[in-house]
C-alpha atoms as a PDB file:
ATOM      1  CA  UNK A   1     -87.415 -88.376 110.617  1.00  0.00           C
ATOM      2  CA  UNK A   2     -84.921 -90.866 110.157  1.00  0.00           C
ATOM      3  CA  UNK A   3     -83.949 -90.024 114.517  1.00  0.00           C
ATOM      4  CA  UNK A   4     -87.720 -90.436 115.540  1.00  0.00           C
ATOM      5  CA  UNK A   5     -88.976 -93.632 117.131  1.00  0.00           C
ATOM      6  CA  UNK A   6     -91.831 -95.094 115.000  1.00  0.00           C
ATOM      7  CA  UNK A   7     -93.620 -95.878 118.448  1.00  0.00           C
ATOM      8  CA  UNK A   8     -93.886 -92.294 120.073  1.00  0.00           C
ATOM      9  CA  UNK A   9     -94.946 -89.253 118.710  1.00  0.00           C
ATOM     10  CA  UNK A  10     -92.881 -86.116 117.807  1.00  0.00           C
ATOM     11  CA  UNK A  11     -93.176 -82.562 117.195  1.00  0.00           C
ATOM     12  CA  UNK A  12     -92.905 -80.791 113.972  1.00  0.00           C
ATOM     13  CA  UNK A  13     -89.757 -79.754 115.541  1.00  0.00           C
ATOM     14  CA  UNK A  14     -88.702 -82.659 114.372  1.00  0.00           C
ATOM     15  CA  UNK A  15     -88.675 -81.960 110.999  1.00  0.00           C
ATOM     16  CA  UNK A  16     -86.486 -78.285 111.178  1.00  0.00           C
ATOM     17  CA  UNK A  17     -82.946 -80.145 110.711  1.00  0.00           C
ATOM     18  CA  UNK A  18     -84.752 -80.658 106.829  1.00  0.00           C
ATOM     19  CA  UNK A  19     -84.657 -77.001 106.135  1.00  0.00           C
ATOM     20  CA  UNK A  20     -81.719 -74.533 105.830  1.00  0.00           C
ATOM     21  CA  UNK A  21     -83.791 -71.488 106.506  1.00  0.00           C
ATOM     22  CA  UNK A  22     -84.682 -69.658 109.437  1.00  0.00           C
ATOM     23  CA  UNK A  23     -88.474 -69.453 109.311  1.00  0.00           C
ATOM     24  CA  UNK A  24     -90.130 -71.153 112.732  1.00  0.00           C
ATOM     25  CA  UNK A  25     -93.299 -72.232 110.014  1.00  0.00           C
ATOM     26  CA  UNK A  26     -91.237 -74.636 107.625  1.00  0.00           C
ATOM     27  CA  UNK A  27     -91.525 -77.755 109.773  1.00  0.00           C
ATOM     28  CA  UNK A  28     -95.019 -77.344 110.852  1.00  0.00           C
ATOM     29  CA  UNK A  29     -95.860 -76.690 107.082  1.00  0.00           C
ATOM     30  CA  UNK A  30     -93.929 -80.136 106.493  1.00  0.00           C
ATOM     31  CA  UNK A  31     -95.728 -82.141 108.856  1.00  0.00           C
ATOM     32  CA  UNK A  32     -99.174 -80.755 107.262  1.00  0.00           C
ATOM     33  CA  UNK A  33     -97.922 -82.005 104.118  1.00  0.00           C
ATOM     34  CA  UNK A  34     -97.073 -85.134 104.948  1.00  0.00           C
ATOM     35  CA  UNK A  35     -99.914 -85.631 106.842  1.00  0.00           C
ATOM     36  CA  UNK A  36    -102.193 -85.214 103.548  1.00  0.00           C
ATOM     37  CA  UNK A  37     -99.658 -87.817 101.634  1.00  0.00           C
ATOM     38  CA  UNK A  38    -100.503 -90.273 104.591  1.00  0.00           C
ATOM     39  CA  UNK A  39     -97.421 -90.194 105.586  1.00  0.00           C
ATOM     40  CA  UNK A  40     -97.999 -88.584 109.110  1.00  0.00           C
ATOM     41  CA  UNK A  41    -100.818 -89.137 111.389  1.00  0.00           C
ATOM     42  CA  UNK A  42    -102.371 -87.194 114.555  1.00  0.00           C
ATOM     43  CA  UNK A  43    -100.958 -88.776 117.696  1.00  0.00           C
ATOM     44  CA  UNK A  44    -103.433 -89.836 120.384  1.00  0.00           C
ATOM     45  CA  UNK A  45    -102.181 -87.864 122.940  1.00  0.00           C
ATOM     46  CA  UNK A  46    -100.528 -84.727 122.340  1.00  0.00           C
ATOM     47  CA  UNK A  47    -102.668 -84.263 119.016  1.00  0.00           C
ATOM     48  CA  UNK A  48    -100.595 -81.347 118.481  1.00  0.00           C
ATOM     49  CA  UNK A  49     -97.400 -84.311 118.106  1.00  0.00           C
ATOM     50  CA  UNK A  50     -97.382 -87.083 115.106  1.00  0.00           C
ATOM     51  CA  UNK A  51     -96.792 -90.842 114.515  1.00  0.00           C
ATOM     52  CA  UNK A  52     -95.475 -92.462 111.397  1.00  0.00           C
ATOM     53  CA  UNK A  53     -98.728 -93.995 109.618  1.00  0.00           C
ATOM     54  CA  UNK A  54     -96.830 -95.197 106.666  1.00  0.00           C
ATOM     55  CA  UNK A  55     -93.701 -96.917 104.968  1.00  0.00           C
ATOM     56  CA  UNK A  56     -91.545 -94.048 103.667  1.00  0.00           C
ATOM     57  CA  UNK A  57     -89.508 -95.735 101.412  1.00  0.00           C
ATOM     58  CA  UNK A  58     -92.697 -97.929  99.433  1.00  0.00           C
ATOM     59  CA  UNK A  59     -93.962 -93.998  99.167  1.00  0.00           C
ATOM     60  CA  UNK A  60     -90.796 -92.644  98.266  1.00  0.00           C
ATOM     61  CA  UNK A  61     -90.667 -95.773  95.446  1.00  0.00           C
ATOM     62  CA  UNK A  62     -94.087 -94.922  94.352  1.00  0.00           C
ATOM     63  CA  UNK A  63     -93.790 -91.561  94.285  1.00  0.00           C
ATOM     64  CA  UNK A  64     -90.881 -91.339  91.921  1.00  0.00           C
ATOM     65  CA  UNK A  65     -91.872 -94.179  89.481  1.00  0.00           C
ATOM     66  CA  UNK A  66     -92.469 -92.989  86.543  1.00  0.00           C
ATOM     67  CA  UNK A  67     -96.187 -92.970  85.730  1.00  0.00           C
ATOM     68  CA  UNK A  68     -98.300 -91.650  82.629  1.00  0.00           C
ATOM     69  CA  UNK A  69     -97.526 -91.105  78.346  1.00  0.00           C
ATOM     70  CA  UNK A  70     -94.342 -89.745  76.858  1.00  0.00           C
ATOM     71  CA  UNK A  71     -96.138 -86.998  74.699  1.00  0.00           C
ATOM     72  CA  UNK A  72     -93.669 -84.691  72.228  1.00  0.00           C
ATOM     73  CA  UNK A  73     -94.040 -81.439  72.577  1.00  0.00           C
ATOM     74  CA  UNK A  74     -93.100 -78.935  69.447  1.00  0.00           C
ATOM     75  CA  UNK A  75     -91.712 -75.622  70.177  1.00  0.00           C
ATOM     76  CA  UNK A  76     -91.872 -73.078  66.551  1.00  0.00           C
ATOM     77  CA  UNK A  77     -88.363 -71.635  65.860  1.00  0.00           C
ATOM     78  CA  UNK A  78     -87.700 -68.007  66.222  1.00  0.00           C
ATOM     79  CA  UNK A  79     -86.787 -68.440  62.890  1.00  0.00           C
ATOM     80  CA  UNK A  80     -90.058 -69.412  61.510  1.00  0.00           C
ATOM     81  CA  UNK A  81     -91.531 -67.594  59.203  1.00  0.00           C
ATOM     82  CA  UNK A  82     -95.264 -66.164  60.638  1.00  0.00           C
ATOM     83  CA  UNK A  83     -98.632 -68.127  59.059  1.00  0.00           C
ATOM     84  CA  UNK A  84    -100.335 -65.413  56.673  1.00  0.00           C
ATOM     85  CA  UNK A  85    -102.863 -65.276  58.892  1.00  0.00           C
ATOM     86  CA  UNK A  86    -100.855 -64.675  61.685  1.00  0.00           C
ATOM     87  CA  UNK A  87     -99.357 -61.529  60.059  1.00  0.00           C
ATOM     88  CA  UNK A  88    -102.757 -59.876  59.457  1.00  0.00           C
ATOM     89  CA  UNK A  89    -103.920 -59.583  63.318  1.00  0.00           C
ATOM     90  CA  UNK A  90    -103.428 -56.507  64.727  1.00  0.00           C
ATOM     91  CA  UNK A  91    -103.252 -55.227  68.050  1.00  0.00           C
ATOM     92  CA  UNK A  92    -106.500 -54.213  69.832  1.00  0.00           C
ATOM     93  CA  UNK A  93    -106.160 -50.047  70.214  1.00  0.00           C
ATOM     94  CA  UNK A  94    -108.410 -48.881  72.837  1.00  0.00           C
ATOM     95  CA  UNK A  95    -109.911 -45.313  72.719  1.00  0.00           C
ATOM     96  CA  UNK A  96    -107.736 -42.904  74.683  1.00  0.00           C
ATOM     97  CA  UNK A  97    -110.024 -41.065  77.713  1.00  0.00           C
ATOM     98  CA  UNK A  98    -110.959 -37.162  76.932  1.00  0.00           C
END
């Protein structure tokens, strides 16, 4: 996006040089994406084209600040020994079809 004049719209074309794949879909795909992060809008005229709606890098900040609570999460050992009341469930038998 980087090559596209924030002035005149583009085609998802556009986008393909971000993708190593071969799939015709991946920039189209792209452009709906960024479209719904507000990054993209509809241009007037082709609708089918886009126009930058948005500062890239003040998303690209925002986006990858980190936001939210540290939380600790604690994973039992293999080594632990089962909870008695762990070792008493058994596993549901259903009856075979005759």
């Amino acid at each position: 996006m980087s090559n596209c004049d924030p002035e005149k719209p583009f085609p998802s074309k556009a986008l393909k040089e971000a993708f190593t794949g071969r799939s015709s879909n991946n920039a189209g795909f792209l452009a709906a994406i960024l479209r719904e992060e507000g990054l993209l809008d509809a241009a007037k005229d082709p609708e089918s084209q886009h126009m930058l709606s948005a500062d890239i890098t003040a998303w690209k900040q925002a986006a990858l600040s980190p936001q939210g609570t540290k939380i600790e999460i604690t994973i039992p050992s293999a080594f632990d020994a089962p909870t008695p009341a762990a070792a008493s469930k058994k596993t549901l038998s259903l009856p075979s079809k005759t």
